[in-house]
PDB file of N, CA and C in Angstrom:
ATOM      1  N   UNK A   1       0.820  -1.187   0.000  1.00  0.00           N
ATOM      2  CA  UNK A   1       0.000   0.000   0.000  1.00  0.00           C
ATOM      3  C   UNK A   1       0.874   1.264   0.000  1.00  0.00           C
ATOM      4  N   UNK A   2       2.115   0.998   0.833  1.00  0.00           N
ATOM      5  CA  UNK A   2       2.995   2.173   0.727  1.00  0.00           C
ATOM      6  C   UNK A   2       3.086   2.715  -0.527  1.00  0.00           C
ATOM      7  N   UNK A   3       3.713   1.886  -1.627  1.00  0.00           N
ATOM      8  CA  UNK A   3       4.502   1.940  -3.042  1.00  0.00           C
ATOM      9  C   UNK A   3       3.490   2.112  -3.878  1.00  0.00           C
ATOM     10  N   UNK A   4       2.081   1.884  -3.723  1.00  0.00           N
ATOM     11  CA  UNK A   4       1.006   2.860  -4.306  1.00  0.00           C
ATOM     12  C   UNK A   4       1.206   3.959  -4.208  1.00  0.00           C
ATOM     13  N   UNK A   5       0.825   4.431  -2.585  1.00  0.00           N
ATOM     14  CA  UNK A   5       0.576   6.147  -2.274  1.00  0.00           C
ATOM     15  C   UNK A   5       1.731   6.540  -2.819  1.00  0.00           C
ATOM     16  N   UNK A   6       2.978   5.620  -2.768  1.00  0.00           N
ATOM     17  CA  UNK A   6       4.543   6.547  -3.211  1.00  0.00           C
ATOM     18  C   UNK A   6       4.314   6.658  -4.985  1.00  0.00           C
ATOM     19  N   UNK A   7       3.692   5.792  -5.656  1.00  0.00           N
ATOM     20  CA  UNK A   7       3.592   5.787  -7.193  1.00  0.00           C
ATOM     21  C   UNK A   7       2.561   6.805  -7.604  1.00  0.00           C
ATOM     22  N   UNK A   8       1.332   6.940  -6.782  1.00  0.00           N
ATOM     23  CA  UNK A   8       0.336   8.099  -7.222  1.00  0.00           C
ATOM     24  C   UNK A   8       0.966   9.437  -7.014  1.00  0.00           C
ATOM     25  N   UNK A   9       1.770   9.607  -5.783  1.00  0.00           N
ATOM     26  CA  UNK A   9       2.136  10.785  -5.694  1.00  0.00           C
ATOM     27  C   UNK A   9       3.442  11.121  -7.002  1.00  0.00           C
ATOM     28  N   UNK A  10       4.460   9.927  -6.842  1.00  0.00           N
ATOM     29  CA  UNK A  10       5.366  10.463  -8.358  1.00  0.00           C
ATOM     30  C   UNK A  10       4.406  10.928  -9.500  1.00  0.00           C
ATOM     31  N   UNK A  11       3.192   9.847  -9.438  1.00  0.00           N
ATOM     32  CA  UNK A  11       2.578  10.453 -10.971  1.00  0.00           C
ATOM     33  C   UNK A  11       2.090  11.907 -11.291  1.00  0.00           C
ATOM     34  N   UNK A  12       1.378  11.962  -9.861  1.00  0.00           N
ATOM     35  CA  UNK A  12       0.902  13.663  -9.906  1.00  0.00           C
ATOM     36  C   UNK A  12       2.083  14.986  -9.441  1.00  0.00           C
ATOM     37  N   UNK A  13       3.413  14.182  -9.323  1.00  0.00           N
ATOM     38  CA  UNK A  13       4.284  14.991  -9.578  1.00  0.00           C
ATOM     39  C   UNK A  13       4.389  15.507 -10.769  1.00  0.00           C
ATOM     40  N   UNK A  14       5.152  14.575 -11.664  1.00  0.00           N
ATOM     41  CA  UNK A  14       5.447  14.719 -12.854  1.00  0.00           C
ATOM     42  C   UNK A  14       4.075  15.092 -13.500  1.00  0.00           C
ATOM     43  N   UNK A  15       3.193  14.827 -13.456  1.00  0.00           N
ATOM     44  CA  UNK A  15       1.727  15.666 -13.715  1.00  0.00           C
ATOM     45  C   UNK A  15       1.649  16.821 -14.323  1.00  0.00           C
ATOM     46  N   UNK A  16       2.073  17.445 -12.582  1.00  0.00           N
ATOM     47  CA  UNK A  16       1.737  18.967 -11.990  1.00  0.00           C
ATOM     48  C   UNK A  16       2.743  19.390 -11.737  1.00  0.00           C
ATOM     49  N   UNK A  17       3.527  19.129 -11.454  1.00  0.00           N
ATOM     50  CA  UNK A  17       4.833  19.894 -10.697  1.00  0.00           C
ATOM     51  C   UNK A  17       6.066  19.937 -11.170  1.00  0.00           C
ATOM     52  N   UNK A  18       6.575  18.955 -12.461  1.00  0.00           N
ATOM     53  CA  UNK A  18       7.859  18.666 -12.480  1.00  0.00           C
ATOM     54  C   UNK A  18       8.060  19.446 -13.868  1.00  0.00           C
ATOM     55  N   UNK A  19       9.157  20.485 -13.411  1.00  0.00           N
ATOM     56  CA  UNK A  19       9.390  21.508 -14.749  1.00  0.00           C
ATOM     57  C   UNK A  19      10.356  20.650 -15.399  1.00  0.00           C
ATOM     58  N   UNK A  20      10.542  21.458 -16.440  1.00  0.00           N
ATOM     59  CA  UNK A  20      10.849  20.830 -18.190  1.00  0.00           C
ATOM     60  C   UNK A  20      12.233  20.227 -17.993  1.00  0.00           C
ATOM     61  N   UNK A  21      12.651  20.618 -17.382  1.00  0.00           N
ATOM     62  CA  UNK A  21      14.278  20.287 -17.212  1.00  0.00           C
ATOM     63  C   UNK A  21      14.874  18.954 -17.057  1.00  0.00           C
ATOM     64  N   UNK A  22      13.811  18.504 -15.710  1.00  0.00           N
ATOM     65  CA  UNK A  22      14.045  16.939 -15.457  1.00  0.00           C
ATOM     66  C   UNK A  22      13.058  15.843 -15.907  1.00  0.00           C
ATOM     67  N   UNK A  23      12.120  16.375 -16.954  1.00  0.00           N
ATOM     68  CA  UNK A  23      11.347  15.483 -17.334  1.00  0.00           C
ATOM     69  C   UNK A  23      11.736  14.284 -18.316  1.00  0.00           C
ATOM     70  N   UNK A  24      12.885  14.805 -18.753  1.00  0.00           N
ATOM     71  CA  UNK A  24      13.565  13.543 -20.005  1.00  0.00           C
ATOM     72  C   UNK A  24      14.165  12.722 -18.729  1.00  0.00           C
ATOM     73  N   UNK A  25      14.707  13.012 -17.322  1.00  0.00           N
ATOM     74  CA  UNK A  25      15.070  12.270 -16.732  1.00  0.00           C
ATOM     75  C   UNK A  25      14.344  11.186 -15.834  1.00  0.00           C
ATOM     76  N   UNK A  26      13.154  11.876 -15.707  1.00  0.00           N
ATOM     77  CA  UNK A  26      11.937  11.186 -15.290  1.00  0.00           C
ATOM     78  C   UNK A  26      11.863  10.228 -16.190  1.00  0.00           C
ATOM     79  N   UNK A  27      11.368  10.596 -17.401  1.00  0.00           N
ATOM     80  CA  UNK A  27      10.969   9.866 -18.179  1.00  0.00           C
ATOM     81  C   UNK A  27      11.991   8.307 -18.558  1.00  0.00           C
ATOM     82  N   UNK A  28      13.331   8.702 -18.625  1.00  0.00           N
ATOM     83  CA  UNK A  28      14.360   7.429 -18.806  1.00  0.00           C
ATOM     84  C   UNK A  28      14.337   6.780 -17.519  1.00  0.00           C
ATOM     85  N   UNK A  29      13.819   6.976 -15.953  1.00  0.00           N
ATOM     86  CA  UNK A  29      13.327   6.181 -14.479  1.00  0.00           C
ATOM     87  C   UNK A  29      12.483   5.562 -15.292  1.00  0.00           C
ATOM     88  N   UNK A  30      11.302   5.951 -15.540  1.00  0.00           N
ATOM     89  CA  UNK A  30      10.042   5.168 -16.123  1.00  0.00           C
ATOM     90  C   UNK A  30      10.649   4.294 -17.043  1.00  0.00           C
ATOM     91  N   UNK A  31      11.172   4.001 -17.819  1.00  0.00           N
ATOM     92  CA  UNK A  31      11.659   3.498 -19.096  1.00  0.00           C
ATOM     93  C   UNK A  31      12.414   2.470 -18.739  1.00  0.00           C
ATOM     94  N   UNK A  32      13.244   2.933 -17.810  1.00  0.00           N
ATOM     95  CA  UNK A  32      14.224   1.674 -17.248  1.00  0.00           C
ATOM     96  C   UNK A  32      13.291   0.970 -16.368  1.00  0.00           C
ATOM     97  N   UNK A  33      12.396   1.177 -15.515  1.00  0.00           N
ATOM     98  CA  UNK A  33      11.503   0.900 -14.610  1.00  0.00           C
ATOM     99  C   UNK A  33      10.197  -0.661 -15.034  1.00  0.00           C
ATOM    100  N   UNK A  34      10.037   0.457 -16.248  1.00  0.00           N
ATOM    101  CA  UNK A  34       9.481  -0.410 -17.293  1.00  0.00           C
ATOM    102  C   UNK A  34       9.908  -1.504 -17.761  1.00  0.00           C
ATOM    103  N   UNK A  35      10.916  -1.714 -18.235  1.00  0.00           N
ATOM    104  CA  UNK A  35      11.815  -2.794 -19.066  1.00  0.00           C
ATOM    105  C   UNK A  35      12.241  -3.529 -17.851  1.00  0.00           C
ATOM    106  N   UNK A  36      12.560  -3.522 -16.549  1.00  0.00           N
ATOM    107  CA  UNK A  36      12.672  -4.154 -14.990  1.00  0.00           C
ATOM    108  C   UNK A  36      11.482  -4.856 -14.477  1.00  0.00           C
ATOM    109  N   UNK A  37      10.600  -4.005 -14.634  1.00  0.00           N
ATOM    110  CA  UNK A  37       9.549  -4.843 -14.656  1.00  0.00           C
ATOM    111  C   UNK A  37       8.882  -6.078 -15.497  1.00  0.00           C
ATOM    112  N   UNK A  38       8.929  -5.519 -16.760  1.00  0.00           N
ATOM    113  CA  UNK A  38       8.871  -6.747 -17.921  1.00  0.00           C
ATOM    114  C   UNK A  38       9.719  -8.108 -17.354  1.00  0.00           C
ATOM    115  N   UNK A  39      10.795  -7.449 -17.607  1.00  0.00           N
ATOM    116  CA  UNK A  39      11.717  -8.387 -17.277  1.00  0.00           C
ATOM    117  C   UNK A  39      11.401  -9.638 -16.086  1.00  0.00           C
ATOM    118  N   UNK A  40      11.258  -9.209 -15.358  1.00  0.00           N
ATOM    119  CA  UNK A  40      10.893 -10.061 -13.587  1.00  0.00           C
ATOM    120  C   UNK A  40       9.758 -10.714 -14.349  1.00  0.00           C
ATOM    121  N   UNK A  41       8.921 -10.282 -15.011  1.00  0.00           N
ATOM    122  CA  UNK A  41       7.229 -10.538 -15.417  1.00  0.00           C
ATOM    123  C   UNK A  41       7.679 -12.141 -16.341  1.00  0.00           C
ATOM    124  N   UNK A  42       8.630 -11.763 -17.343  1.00  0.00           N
ATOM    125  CA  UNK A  42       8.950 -12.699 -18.254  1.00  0.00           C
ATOM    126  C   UNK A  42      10.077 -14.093 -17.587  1.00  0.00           C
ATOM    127  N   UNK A  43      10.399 -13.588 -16.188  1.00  0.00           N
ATOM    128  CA  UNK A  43      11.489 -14.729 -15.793  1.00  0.00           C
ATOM    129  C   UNK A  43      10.505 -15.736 -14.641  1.00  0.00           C
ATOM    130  N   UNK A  44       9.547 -14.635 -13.975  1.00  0.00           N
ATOM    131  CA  UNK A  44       8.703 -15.163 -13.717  1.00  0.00           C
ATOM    132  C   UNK A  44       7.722 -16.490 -14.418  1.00  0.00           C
ATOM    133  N   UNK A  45       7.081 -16.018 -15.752  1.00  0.00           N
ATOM    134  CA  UNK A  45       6.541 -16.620 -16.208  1.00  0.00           C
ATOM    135  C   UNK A  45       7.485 -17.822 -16.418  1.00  0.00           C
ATOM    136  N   UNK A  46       8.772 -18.032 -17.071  1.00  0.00           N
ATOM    137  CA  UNK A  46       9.129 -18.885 -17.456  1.00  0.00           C
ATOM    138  C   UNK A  46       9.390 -19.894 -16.414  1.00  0.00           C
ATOM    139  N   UNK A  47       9.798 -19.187 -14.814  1.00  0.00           N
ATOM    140  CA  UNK A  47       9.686 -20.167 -13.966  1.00  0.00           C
ATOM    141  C   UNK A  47       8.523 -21.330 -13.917  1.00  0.00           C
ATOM    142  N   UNK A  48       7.406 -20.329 -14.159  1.00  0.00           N
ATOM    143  CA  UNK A  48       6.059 -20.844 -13.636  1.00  0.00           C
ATOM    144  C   UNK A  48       5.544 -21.818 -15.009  1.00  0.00           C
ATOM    145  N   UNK A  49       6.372 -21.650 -15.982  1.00  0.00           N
ATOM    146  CA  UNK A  49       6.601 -22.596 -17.236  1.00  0.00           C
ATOM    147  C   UNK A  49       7.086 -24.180 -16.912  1.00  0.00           C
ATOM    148  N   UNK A  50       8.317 -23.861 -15.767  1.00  0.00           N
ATOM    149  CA  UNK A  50       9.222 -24.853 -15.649  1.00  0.00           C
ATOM    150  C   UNK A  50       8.553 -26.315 -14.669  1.00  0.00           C
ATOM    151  N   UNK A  51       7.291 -25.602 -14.396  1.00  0.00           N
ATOM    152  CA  UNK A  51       6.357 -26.283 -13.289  1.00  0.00           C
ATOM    153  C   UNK A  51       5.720 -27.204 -13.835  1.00  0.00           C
ATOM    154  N   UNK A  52       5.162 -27.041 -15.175  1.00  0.00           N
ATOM    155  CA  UNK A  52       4.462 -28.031 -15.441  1.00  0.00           C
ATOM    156  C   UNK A  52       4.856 -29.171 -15.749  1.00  0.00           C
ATOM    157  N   UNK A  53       3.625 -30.198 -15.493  1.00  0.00           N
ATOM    158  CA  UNK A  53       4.121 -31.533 -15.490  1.00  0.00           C
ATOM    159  C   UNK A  53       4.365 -32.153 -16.906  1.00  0.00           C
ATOM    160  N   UNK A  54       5.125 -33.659 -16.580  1.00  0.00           N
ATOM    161  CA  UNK A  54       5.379 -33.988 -18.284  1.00  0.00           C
ATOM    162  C   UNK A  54       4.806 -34.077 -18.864  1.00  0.00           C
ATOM    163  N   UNK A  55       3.358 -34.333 -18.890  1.00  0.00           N
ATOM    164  CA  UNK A  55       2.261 -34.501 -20.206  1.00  0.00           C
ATOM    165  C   UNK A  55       2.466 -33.231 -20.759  1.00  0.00           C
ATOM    166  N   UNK A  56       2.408 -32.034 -20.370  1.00  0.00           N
ATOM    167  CA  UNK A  56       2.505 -30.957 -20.923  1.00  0.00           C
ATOM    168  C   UNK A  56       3.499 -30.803 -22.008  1.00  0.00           C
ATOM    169  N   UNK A  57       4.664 -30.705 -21.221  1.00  0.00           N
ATOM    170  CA  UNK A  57       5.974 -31.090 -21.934  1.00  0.00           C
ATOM    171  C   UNK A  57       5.737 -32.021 -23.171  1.00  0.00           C
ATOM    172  N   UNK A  58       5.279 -33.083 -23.101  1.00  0.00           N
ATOM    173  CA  UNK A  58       5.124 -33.755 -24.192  1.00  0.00           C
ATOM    174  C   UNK A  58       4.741 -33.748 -25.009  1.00  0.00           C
ATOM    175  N   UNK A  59       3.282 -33.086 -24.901  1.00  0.00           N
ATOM    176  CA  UNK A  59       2.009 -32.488 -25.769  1.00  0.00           C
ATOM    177  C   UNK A  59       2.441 -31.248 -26.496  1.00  0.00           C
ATOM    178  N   UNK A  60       3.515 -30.453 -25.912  1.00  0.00           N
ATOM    179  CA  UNK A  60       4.283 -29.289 -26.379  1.00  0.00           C
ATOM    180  C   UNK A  60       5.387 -29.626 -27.609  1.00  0.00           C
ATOM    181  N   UNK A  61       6.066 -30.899 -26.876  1.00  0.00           N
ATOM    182  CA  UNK A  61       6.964 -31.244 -27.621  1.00  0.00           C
ATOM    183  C   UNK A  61       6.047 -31.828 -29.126  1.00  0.00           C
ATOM    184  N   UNK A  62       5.236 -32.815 -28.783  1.00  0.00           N
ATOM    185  CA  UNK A  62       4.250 -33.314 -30.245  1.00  0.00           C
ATOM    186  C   UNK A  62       4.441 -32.173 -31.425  1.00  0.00           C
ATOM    187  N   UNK A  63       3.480 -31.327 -30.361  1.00  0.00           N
ATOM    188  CA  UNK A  63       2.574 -30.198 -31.690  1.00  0.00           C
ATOM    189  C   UNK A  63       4.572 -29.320 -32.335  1.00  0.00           C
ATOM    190  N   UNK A  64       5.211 -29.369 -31.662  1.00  0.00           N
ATOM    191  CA  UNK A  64       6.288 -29.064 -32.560  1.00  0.00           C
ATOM    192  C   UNK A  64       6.959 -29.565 -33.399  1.00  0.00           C
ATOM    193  N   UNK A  65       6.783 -31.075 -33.096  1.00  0.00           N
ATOM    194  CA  UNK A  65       7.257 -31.982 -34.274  1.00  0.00           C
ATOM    195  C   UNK A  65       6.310 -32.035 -35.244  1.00  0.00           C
ATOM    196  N   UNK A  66       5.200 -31.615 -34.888  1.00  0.00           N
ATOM    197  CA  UNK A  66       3.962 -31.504 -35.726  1.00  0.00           C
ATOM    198  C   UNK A  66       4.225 -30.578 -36.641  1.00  0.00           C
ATOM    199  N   UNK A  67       4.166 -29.148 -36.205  1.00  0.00           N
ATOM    200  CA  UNK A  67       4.115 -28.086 -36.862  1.00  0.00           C
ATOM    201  C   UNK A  67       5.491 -27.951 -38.049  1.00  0.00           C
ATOM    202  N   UNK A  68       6.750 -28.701 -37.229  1.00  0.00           N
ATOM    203  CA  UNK A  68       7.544 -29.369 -38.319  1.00  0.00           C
ATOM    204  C   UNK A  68       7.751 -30.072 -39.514  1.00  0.00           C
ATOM    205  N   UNK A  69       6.418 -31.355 -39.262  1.00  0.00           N
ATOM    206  CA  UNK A  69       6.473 -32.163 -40.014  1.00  0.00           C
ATOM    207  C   UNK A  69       5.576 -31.433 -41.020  1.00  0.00           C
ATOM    208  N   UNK A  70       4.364 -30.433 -41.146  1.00  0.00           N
ATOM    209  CA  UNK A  70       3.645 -29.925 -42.036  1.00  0.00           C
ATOM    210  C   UNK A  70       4.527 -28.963 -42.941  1.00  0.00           C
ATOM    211  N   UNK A  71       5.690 -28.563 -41.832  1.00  0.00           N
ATOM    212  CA  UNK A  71       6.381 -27.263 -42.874  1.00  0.00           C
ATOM    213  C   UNK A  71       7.364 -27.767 -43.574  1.00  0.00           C
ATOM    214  N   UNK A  72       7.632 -29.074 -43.720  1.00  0.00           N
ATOM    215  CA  UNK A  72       8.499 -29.774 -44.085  1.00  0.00           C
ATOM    216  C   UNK A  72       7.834 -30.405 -45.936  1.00  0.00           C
ATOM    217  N   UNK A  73       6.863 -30.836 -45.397  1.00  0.00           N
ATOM    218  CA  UNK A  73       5.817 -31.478 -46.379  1.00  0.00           C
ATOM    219  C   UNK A  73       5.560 -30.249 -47.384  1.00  0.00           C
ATOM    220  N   UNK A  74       5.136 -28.688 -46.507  1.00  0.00           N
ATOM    221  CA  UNK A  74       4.898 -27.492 -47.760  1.00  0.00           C
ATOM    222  C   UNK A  74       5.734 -27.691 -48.682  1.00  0.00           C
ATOM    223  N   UNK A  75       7.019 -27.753 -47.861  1.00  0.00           N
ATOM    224  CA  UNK A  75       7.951 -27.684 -48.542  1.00  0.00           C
ATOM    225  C   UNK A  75       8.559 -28.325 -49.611  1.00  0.00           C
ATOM    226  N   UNK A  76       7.946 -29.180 -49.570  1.00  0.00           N
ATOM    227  CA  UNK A  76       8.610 -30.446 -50.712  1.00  0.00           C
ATOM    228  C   UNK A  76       8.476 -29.685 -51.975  1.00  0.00           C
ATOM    229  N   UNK A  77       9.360 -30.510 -52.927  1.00  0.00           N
ATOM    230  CA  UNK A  77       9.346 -30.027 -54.110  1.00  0.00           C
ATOM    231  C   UNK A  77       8.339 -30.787 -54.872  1.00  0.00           C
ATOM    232  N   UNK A  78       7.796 -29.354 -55.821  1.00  0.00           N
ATOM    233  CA  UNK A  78       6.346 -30.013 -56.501  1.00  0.00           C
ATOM    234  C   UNK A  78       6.717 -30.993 -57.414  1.00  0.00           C
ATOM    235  N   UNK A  79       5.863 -32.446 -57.749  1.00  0.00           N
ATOM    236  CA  UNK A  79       6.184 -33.480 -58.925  1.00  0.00           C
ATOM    237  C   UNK A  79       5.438 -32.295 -60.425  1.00  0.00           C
ATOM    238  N   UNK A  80       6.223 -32.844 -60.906  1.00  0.00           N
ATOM    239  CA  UNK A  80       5.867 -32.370 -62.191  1.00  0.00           C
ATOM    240  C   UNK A  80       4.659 -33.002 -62.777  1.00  0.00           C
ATOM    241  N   UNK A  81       3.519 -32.349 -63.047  1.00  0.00           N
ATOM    242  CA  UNK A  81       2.086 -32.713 -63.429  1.00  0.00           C
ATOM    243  C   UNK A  81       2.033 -32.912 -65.038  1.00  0.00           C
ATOM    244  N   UNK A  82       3.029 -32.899 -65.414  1.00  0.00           N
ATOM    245  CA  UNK A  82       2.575 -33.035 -67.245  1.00  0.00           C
ATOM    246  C   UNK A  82       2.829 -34.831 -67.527  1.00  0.00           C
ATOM    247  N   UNK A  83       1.928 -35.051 -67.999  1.00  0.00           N
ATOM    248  CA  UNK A  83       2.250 -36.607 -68.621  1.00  0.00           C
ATOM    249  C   UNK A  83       3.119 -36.416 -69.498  1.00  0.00           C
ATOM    250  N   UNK A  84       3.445 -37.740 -69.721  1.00  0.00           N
ATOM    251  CA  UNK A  84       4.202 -37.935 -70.973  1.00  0.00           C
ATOM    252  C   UNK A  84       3.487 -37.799 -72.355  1.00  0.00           C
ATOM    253  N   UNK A  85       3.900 -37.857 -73.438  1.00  0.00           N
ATOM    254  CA  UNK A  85       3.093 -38.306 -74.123  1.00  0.00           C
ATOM    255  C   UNK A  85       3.115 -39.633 -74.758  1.00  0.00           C
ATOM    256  N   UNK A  86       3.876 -40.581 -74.282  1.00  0.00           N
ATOM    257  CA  UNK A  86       3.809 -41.834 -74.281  1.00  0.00           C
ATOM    258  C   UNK A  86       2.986 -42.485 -73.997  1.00  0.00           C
ATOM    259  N   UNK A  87       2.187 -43.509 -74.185  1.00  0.00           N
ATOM    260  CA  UNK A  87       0.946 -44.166 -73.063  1.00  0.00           C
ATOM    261  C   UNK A  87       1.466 -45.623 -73.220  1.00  0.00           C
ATOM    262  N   UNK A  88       0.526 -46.146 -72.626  1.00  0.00           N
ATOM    263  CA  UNK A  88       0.921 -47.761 -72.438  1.00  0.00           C
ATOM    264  C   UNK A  88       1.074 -48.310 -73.276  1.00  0.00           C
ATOM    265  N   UNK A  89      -0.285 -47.866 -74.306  1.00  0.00           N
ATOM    266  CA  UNK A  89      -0.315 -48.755 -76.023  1.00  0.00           C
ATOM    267  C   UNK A  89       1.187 -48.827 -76.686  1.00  0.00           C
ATOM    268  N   UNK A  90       1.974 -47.505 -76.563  1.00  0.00           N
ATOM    269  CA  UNK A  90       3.266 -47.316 -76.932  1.00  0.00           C
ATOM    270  C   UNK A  90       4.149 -47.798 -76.721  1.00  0.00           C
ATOM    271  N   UNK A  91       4.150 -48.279 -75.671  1.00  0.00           N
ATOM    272  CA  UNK A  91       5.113 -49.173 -75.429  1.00  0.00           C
ATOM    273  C   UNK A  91       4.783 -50.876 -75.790  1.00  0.00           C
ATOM    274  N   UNK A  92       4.442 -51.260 -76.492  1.00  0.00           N
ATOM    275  CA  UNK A  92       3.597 -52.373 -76.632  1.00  0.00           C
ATOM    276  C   UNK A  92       4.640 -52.683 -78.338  1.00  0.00           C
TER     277      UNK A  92
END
């Protein structure tokens, strides 16, 4: 509750009160503040990634061999669709 009242009041500083001078410096606190936060948010998550059990893992691992095996298949090189003009009789 502290680091609220302390965050509302920075905001209505810089608001109302904070002349031109130190506002690019404000602004690079926020910025770095920002990207610190992300950060914790994203190491967090990945912890909370590291939790799940193996079916997950597995079912994760599938659909990637999956999504592999389809981009693999796009990929193939197209057969060539023209017949010959040979037919069976021809060879006869």
């Amino acid at each position: 509750m502290f680091y609220l009242i302390l965050a509302m009041l920075l905001v209505l500083f810089y608001i109302f009160a904070a002349p031109n001078n130190i506002r690019g410096t404000i602004n690079l606190m926020v910025a770095v503040f920002v990207l610190v936060a992300l950060f914790i948010a994203l190491l967090l998550v990945f912890l909370k990634v590291l939790e799940f059990s193996s079916h997950v893992w597995v079912a994760i691992i599938m659909f990637m061999i999956a999504f592999w095996a389809m981009w693999d298949i796009h990929h193939l090189d197209k057969p060539n669709t023209k017949r010959s003009s040979r037919t069976k009789r021809d060879t006869y």
